[in-house]
C-alpha atoms as a PDB file:
ATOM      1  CA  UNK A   1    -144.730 227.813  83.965  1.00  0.00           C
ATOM      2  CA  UNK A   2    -145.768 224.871  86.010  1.00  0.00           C
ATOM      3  CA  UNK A   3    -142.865 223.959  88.676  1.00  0.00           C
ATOM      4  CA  UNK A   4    -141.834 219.844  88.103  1.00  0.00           C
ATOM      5  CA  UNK A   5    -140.611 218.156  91.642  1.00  0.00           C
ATOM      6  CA  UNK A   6    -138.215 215.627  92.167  1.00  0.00           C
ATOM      7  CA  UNK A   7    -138.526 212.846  93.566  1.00  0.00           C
ATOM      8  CA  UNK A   8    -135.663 213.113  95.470  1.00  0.00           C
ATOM      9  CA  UNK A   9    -133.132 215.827  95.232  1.00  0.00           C
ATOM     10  CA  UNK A  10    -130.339 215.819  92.436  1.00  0.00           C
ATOM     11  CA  UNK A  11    -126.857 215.911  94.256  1.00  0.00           C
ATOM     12  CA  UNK A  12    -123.702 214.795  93.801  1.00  0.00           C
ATOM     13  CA  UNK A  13    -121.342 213.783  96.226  1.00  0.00           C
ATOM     14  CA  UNK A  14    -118.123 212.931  96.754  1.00  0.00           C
ATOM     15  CA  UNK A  15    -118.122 209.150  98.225  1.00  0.00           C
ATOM     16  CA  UNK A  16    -116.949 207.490 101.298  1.00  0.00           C
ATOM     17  CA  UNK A  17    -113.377 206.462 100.534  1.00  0.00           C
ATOM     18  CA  UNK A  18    -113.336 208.577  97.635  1.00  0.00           C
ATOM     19  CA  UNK A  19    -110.037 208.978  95.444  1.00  0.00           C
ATOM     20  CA  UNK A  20    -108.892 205.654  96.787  1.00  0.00           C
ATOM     21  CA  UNK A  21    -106.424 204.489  94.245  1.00  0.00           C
ATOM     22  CA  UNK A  22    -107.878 200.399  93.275  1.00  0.00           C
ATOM     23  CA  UNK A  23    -105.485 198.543  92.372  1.00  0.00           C
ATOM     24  CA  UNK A  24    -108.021 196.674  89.538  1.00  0.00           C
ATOM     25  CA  UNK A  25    -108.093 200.342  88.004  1.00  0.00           C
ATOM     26  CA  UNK A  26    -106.210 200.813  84.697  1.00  0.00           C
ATOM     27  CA  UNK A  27    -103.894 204.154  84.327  1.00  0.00           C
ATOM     28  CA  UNK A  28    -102.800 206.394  81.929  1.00  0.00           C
ATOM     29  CA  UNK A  29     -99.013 207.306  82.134  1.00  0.00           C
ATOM     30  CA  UNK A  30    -100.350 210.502  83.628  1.00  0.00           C
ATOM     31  CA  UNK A  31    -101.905 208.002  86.662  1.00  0.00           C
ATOM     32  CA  UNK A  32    -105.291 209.120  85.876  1.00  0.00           C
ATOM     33  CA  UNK A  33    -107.958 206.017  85.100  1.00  0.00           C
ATOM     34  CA  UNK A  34    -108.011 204.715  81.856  1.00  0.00           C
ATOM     35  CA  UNK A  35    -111.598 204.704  81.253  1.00  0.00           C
ATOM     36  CA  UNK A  36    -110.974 203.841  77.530  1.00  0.00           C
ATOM     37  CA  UNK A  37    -109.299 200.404  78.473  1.00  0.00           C
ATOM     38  CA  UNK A  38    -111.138 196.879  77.754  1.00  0.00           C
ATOM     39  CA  UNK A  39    -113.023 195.371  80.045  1.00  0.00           C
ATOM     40  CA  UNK A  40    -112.088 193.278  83.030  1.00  0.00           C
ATOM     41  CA  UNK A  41    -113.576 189.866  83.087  1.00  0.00           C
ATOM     42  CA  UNK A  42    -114.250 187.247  85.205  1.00  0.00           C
ATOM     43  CA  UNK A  43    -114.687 183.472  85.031  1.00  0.00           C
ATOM     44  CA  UNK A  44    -114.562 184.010  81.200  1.00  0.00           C
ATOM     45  CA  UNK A  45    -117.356 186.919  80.984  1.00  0.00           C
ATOM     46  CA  UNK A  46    -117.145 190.546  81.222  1.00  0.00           C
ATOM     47  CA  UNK A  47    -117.162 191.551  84.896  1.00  0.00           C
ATOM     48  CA  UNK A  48    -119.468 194.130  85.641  1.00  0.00           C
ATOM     49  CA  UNK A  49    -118.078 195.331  88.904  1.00  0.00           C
ATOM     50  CA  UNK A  50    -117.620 198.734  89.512  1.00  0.00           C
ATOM     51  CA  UNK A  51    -119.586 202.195  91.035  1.00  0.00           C
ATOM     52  CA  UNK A  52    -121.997 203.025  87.965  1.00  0.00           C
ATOM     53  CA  UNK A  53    -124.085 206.457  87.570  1.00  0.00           C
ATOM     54  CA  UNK A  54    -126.129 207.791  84.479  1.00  0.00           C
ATOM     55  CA  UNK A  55    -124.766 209.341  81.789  1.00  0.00           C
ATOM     56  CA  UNK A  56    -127.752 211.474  80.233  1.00  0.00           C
ATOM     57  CA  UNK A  57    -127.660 212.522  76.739  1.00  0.00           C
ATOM     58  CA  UNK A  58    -126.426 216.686  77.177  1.00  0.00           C
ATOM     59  CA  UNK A  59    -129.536 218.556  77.083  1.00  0.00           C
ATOM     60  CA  UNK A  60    -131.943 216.444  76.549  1.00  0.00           C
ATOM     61  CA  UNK A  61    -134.122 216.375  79.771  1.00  0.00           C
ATOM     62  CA  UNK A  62    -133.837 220.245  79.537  1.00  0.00           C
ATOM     63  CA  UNK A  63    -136.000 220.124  76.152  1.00  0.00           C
ATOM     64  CA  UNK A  64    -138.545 217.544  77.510  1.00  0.00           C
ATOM     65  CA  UNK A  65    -139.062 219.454  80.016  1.00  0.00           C
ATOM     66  CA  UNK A  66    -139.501 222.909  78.492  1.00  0.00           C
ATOM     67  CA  UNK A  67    -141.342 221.096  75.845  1.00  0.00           C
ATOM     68  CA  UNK A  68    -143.594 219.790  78.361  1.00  0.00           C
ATOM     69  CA  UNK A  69    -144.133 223.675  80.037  1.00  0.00           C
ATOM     70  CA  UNK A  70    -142.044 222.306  83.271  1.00  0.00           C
ATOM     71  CA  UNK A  71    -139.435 223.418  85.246  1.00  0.00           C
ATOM     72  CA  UNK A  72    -137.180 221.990  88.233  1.00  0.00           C
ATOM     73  CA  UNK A  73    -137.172 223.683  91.401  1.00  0.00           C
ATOM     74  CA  UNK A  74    -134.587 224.901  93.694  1.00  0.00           C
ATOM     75  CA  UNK A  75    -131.899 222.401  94.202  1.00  0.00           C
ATOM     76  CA  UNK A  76    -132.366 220.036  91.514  1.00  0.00           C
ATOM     77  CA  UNK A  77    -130.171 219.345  88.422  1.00  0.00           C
ATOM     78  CA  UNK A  78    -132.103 217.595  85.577  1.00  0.00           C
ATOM     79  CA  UNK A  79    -129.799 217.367  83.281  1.00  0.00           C
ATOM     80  CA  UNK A  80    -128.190 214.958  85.898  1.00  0.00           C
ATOM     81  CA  UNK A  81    -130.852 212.399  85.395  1.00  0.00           C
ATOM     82  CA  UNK A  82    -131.804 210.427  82.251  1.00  0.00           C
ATOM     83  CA  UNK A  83    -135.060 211.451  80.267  1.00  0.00           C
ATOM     84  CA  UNK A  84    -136.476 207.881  81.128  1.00  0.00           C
ATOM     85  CA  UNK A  85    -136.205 208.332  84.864  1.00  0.00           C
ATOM     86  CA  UNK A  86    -138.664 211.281  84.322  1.00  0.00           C
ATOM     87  CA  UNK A  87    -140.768 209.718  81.408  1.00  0.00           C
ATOM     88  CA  UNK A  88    -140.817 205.542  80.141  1.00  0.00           C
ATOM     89  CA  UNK A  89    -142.798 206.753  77.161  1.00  0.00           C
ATOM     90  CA  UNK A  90    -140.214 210.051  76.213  1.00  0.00           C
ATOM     91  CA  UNK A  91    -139.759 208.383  73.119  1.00  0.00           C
ATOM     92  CA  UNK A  92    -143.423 208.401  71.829  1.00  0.00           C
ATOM     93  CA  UNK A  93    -145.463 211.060  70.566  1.00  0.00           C
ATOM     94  CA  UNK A  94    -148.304 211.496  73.248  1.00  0.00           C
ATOM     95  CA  UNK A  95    -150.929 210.447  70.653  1.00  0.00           C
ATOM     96  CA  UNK A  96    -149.355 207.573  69.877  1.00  0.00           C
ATOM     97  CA  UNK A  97    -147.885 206.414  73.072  1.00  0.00           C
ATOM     98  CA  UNK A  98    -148.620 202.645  74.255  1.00  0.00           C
ATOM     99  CA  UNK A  99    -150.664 203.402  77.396  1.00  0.00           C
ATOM    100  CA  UNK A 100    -153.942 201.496  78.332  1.00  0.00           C
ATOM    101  CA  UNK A 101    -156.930 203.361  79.517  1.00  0.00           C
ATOM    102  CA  UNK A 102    -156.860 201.381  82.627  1.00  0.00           C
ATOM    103  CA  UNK A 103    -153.178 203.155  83.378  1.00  0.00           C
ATOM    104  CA  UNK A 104    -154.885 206.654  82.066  1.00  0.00           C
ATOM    105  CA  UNK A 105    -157.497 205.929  84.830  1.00  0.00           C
ATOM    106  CA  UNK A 106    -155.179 205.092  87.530  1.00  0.00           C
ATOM    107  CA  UNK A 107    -153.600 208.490  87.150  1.00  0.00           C
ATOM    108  CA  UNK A 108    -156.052 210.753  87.428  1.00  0.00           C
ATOM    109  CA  UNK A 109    -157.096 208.956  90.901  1.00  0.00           C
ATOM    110  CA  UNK A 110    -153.859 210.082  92.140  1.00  0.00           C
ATOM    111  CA  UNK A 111    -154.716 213.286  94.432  1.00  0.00           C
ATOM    112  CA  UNK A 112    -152.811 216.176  93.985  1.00  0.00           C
ATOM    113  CA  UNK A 113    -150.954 215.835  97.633  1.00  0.00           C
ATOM    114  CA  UNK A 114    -150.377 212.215  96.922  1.00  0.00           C
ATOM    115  CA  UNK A 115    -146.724 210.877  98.791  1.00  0.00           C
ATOM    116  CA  UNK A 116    -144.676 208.409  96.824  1.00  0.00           C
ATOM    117  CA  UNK A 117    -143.379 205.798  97.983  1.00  0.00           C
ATOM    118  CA  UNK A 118    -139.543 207.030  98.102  1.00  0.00           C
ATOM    119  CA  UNK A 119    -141.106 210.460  99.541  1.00  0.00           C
ATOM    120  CA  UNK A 120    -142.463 207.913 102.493  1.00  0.00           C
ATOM    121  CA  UNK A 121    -138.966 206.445 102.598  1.00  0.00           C
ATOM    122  CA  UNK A 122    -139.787 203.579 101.037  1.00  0.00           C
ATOM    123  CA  UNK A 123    -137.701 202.051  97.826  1.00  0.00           C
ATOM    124  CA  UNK A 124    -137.326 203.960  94.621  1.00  0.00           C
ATOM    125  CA  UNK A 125    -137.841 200.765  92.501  1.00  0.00           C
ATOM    126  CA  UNK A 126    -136.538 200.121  89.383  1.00  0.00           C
ATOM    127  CA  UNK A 127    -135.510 200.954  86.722  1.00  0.00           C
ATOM    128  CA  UNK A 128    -135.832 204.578  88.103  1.00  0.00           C
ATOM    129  CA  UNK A 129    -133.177 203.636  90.536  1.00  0.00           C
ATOM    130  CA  UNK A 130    -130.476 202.979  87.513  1.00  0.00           C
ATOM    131  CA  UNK A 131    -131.632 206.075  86.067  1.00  0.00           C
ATOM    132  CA  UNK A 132    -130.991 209.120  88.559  1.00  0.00           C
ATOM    133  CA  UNK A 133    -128.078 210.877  89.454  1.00  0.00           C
ATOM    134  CA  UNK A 134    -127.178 208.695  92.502  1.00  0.00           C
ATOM    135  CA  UNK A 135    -124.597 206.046  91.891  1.00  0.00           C
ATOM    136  CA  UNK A 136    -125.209 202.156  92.297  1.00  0.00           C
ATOM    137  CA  UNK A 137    -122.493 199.745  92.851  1.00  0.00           C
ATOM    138  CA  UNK A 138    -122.070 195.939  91.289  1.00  0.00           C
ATOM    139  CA  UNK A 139    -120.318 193.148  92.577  1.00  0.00           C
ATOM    140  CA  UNK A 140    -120.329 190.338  90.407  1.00  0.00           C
ATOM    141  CA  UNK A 141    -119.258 186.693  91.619  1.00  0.00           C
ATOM    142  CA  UNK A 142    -119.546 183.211  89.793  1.00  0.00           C
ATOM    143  CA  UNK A 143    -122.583 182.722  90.478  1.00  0.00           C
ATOM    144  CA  UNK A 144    -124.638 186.341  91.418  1.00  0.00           C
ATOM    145  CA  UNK A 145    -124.756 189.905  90.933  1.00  0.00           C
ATOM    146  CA  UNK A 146    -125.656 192.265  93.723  1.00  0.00           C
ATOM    147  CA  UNK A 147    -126.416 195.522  93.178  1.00  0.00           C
ATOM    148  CA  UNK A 148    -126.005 197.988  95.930  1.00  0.00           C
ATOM    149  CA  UNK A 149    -128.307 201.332  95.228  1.00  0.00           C
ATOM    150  CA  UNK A 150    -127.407 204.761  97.108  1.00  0.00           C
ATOM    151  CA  UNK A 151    -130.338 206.475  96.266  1.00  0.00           C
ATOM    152  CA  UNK A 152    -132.657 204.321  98.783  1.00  0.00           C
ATOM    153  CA  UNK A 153    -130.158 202.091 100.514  1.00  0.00           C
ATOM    154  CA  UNK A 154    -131.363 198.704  99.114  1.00  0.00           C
ATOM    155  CA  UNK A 155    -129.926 195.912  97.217  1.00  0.00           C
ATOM    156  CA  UNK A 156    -130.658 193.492  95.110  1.00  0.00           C
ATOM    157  CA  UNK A 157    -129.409 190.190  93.573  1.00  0.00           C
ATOM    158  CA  UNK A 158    -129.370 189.264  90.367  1.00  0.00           C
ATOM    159  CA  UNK A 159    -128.795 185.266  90.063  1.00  0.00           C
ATOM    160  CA  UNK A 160    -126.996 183.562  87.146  1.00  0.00           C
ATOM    161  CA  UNK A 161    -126.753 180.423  88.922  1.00  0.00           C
ATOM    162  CA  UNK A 162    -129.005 178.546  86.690  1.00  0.00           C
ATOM    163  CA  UNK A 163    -132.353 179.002  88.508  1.00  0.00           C
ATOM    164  CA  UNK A 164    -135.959 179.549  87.355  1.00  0.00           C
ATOM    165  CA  UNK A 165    -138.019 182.546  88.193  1.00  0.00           C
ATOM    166  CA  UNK A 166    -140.455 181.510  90.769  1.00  0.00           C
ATOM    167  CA  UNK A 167    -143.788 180.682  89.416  1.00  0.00           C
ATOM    168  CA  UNK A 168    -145.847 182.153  92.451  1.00  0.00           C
ATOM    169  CA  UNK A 169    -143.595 184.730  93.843  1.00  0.00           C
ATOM    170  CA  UNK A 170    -144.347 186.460  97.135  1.00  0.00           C
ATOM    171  CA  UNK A 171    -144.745 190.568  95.508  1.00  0.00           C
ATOM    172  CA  UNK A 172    -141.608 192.758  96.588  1.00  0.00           C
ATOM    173  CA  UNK A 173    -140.707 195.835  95.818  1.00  0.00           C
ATOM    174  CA  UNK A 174    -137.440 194.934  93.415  1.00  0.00           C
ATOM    175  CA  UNK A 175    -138.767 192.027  92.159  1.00  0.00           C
ATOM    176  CA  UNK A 176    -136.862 188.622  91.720  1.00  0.00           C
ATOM    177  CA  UNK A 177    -133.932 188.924  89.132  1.00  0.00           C
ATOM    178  CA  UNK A 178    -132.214 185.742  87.469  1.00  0.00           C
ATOM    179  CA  UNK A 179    -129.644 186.147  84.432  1.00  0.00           C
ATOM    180  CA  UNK A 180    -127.799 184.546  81.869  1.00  0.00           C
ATOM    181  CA  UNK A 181    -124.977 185.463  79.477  1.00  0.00           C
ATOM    182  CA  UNK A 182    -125.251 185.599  75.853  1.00  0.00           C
ATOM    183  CA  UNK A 183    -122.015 186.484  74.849  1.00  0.00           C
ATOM    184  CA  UNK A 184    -120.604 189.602  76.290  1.00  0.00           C
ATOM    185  CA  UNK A 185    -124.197 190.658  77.229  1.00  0.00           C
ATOM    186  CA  UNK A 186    -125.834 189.907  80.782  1.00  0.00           C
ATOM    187  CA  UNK A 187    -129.301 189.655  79.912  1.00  0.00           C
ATOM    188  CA  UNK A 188    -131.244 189.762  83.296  1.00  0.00           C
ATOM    189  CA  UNK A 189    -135.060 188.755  83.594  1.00  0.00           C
ATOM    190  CA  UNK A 190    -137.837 190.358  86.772  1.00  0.00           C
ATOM    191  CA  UNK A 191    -140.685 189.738  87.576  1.00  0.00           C
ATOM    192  CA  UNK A 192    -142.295 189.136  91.330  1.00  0.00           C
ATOM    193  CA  UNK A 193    -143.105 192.867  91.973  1.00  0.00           C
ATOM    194  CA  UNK A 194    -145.870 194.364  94.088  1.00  0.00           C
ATOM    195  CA  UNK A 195    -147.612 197.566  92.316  1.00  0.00           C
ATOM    196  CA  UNK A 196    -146.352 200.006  95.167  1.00  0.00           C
ATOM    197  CA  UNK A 197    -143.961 202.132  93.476  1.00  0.00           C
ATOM    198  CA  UNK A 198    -144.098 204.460  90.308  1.00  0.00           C
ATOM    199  CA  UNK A 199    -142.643 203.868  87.356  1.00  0.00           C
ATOM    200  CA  UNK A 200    -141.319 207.008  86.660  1.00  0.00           C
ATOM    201  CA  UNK A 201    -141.283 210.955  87.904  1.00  0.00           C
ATOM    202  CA  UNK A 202    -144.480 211.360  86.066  1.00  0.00           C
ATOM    203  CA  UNK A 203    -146.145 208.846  88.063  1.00  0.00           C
ATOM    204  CA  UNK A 204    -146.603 206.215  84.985  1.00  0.00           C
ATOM    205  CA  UNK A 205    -148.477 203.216  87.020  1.00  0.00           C
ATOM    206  CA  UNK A 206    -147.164 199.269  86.623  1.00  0.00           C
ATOM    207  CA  UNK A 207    -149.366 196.517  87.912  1.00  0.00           C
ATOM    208  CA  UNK A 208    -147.865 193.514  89.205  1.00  0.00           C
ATOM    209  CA  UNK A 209    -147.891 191.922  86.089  1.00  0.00           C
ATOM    210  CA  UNK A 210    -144.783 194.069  85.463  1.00  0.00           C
ATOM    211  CA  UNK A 211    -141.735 192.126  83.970  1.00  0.00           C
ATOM    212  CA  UNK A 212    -138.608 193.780  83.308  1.00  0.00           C
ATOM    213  CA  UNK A 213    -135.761 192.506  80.901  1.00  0.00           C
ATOM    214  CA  UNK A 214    -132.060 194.463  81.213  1.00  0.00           C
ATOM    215  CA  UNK A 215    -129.519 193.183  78.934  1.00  0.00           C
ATOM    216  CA  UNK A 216    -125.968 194.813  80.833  1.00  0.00           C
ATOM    217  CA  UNK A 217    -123.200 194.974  77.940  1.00  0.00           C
ATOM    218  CA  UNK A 218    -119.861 196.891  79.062  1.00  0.00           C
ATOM    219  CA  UNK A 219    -118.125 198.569  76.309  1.00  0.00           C
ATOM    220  CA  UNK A 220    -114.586 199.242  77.982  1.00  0.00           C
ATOM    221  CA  UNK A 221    -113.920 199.995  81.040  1.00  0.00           C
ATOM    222  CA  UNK A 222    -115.449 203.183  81.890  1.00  0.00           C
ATOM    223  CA  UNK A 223    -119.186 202.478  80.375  1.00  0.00           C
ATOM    224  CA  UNK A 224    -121.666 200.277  80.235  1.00  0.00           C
ATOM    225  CA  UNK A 225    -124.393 200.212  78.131  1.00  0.00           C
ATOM    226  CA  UNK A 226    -127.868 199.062  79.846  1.00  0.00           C
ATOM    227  CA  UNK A 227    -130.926 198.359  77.765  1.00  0.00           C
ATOM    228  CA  UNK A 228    -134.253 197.992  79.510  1.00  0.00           C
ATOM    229  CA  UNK A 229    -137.397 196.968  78.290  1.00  0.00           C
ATOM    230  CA  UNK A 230    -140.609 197.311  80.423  1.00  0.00           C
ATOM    231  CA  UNK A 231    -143.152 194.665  79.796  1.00  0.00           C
ATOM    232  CA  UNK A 232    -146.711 195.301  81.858  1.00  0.00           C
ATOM    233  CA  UNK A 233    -149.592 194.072  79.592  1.00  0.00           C
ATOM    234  CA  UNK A 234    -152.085 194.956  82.043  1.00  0.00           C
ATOM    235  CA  UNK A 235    -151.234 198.979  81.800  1.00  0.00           C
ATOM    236  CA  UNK A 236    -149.199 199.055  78.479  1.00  0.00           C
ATOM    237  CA  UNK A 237    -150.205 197.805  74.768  1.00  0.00           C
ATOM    238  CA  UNK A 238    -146.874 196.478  73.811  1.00  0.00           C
ATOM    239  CA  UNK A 239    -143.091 196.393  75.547  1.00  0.00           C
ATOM    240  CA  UNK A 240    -141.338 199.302  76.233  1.00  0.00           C
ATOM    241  CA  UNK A 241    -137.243 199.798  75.724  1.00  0.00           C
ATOM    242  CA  UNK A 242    -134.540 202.288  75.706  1.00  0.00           C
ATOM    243  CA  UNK A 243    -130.852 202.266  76.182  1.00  0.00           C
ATOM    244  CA  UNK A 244    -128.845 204.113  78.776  1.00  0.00           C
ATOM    245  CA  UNK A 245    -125.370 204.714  79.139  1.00  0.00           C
ATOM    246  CA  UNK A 246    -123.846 204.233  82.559  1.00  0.00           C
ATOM    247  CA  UNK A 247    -120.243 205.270  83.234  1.00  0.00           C
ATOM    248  CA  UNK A 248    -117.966 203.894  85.734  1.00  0.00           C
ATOM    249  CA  UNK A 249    -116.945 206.404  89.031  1.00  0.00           C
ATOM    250  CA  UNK A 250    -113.447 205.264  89.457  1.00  0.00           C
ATOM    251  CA  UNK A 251    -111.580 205.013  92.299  1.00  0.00           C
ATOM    252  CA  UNK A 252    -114.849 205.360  94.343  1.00  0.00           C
ATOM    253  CA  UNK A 253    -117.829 203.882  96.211  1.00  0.00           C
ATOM    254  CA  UNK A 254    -121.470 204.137  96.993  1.00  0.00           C
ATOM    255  CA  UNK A 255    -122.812 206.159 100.144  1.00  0.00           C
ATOM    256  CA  UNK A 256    -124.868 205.408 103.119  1.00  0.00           C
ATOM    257  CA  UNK A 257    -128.031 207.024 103.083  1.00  0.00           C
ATOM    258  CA  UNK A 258    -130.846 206.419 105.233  1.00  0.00           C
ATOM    259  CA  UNK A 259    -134.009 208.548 104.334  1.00  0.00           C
ATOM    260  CA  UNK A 260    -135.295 209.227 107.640  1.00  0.00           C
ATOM    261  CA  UNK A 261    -132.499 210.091 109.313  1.00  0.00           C
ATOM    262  CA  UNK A 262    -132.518 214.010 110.078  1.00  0.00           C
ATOM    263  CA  UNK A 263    -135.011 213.833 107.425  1.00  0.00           C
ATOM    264  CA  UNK A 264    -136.169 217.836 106.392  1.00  0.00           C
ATOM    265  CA  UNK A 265    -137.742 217.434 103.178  1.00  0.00           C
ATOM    266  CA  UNK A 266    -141.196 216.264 103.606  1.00  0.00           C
ATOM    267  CA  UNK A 267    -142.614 219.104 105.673  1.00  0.00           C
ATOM    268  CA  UNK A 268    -141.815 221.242 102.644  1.00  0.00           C
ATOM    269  CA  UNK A 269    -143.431 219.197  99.952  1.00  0.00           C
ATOM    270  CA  UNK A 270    -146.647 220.553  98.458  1.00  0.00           C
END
């Protein structure tokens, strides 16, 4: 049975000032967080603050992957991770799944000891980096959203000042993110990005034609349901989406994590 690595590592940690009591944190009698409760707001929409982490459907990235012949190795969790991070197209039969030849192609120049981008220490990307088992935090003002991710160290901002998406952008790696509200939902618009990172663990290509919608709707106060669509017309033959359920980590925060500090991994990776 053919061994399935990571990307990086599937751990979960206790954060820095873990178990600190927020004040902005509704309790149960009992003084534990009501995760049930409705949802804050701010400035008359739903505020989307908070320490966010995946919550994967309960076995499901088990059976793709022993559907799929693979296993995890030592150390890793995949049941920790949603099926997306592993697979954009889990959802489609392989005959019938939306790829282009020129993506096909693209793939199978990828050598066998090929290092990805996060392996190099550079960013995850997204959406994978919404999708593992690392937390991400969101602070939401008037006027932004930044997103803070632990899995690579990097933020991002999310605008819903008004603003355009720039018509010749300079490629990055996260892309250029405006919003706007419609209703309860934040539905947030990318595009911008370079065509440096993977799309998923199974090293799905983007171009930099890539645009990504995410409309960000919190149910109460413990989850949040995040719906992503992946548009890439260049490697894809129509949009891609599938919802995700992120839950809140109370009471919490996001790490620090630098990848090459004390870094031990990459001598080991075949």
């Amino acid at each position: 049975m053919a061994k399935f690595l990571l990307l990086l590592a599937a751990v979960t940690l206790h954060a820095q000032w873990f178990n600190y009591p927020s004040p902005r944190t509704p309790r149960t009698k009992d003084g534990k967080p009501d995760l049930a409760a409705k949802a804050p707001r701010l400035a008359g929409h739903p505020d989307l603050s908070g320490v966010w982490q995946i919550q994967p459907v309960p076995g499901e990235v088990l059976r793709m992957l022993s559907a799929l012949g693979s296993e995890a190795v030592i150390g890793d969790d995949p049941a920790t991770f949603s099926k997306y991070f592993f697979n954009i197209l889990a959802d489609f039969q392989p005959a019938n799944a939306p790829i282009r030849p020129e993506a096909v192609a693209r793939m199978k120049q990828i050598p066998r000891n090929y290092e990805t981008p996060d392996q190099r220490c550079l960013p995850v990307g997204i959406p994978r980096d919404e999708l593992i088992a690392y937390p991400f935090k969101i602070v939401q003002s008037s006027d932004e959203l930044v997103l803070l991710y632990e899995a690579d160290n990097t933020r991002r901002q999310i605008y819903t000042d008004g603003r355009k998406l720039p018509a010749d952008p300079d490629p990055t790696w996260l892309g250029y993110s405006v919003a706007h509200w419609e209703g309860d939902t934040l539905v947030a618009d990318t595009t911008g990005f370079n065509d440096q990172t993977l799309i998923d663990a199974f090293r799905h290509p983007h171009s930099d034609q890539l645009h990504i919608h995410e409309r960000f709707r919190r149910l109460d106060f413990g989850h949040m349901e995040l719906q992503i669509t992946i548009d890439d017309p260049k490697m894809y033959t129509q949009p891609i989406t599938f919802k995700v359920i992120e839950a809140l980590m109370p009471d919490s925060d996001v790490l620090e994590l630098f990848c090459n500090e004390n870094e031990k991994d990459r001598a080991h990776m075949k």
